[in-house]
C-alpha atoms as a PDB file:
ATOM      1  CA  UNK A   1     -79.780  95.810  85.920  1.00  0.00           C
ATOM      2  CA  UNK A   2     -78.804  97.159  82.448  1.00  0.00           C
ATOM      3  CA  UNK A   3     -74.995  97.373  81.755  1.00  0.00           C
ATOM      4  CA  UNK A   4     -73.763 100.331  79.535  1.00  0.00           C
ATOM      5  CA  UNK A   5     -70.228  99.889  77.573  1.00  0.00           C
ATOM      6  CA  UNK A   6     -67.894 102.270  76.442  1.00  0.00           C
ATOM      7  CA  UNK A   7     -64.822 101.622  74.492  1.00  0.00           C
ATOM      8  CA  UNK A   8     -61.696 103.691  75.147  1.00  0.00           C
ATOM      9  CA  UNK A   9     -60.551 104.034  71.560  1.00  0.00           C
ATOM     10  CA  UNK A  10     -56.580 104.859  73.173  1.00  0.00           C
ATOM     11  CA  UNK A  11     -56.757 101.620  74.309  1.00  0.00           C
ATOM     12  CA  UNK A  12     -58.373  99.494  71.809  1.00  0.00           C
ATOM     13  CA  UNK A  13     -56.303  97.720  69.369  1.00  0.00           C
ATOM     14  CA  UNK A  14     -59.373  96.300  67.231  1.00  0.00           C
ATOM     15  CA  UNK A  15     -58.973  92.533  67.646  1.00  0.00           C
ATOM     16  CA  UNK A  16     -62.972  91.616  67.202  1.00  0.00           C
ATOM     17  CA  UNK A  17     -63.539  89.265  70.501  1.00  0.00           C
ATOM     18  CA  UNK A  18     -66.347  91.558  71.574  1.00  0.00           C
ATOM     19  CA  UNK A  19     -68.138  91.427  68.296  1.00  0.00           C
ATOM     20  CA  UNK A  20     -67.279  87.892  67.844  1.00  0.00           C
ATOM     21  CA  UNK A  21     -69.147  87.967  71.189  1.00  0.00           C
ATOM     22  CA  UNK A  22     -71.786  90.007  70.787  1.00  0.00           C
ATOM     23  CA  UNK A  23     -72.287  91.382  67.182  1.00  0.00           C
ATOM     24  CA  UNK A  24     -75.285  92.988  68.036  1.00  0.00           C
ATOM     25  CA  UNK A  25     -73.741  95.338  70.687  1.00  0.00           C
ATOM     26  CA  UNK A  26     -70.154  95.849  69.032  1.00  0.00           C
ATOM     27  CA  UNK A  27     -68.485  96.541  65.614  1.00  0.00           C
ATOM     28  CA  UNK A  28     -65.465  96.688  64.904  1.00  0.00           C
ATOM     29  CA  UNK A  29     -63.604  98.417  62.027  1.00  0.00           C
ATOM     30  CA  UNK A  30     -60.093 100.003  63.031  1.00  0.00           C
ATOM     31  CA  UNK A  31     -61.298 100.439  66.207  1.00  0.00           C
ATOM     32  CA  UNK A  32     -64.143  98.796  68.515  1.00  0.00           C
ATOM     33  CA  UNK A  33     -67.268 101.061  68.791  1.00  0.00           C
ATOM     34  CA  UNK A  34     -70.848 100.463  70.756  1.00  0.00           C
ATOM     35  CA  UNK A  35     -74.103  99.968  68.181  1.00  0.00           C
ATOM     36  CA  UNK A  36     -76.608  98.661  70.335  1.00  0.00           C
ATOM     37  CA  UNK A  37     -77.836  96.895  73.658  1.00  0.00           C
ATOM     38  CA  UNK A  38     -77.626  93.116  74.727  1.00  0.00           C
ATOM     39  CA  UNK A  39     -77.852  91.156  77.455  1.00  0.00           C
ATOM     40  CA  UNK A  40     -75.781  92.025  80.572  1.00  0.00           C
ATOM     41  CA  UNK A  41     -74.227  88.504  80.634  1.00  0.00           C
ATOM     42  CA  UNK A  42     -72.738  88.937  77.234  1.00  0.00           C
ATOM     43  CA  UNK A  43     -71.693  92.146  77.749  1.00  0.00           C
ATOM     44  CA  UNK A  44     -69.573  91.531  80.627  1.00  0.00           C
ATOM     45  CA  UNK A  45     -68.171  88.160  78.884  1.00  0.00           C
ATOM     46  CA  UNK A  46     -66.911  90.636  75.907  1.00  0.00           C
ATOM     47  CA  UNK A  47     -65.218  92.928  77.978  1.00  0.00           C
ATOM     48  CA  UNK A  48     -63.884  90.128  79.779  1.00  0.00           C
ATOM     49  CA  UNK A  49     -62.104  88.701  76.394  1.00  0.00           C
ATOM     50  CA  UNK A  50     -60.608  91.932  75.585  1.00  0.00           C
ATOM     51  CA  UNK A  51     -57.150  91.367  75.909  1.00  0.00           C
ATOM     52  CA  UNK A  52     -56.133  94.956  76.270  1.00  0.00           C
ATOM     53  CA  UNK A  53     -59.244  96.018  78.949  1.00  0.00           C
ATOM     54  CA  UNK A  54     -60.822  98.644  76.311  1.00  0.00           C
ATOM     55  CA  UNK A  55     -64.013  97.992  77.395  1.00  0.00           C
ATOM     56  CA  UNK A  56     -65.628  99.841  80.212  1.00  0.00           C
ATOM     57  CA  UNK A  57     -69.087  98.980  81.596  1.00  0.00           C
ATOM     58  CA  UNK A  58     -71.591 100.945  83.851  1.00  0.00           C
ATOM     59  CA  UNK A  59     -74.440  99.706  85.667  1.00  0.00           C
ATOM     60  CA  UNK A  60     -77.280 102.505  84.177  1.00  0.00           C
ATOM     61  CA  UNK A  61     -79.290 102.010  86.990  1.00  0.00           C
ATOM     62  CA  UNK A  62     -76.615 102.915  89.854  1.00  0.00           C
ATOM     63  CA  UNK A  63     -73.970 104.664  87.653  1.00  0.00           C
ATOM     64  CA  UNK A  64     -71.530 101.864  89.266  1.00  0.00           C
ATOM     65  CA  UNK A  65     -68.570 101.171  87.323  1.00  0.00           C
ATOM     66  CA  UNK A  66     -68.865  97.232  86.725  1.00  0.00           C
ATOM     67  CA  UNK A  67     -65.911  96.411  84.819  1.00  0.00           C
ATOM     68  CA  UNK A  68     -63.142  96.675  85.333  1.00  0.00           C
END
C-alpha cells in the first residue's frame, strides 16, 4: 500500500498538526501543501489531527479514497 495526500487549500486553515506530524511529507506556510512521501501510518495519523478534514488520502495502488 502507498497512501497519496492532497490538501484542499478551501478547506485548510493552516494550523501545522500535519507537519508537526510528519515534516517530511507536509509544510505549511499560509496554507498546508504536500512535499514528499512517508509512511502510510503517519500519513493517515496527520490527516486524522486535522481539525478541519483538509486532508484527503488515496490508496495509489487501488485509487481508493482512504480518508475520509
Amino acid at each position: 500500500m502507498s497512501y497519496v495526500p492532497t490538501i484542499d487549500e478551501a478547506s485548510c486553515i493552516g494550523q501545522g498538526d500535519c507537519m508537526d506530524l510528519v515534516p517530511g511529507v507536509f509544510q505549511v506556510d499560509e496554507c498546508a501543501r504536500v512535499v514528499g512521501t512517508g509512511p502510510d501510518d503517519l500519513i493517515l495519523a496527520a490527516a486524522r489531527e486535522c481539525p478541519v478534514e483538509a486532508i484527503r488520502i488515496v490508496d495509489s495502488e487501488t485509487g481508493e479514497q482512504v480518508y475520509p
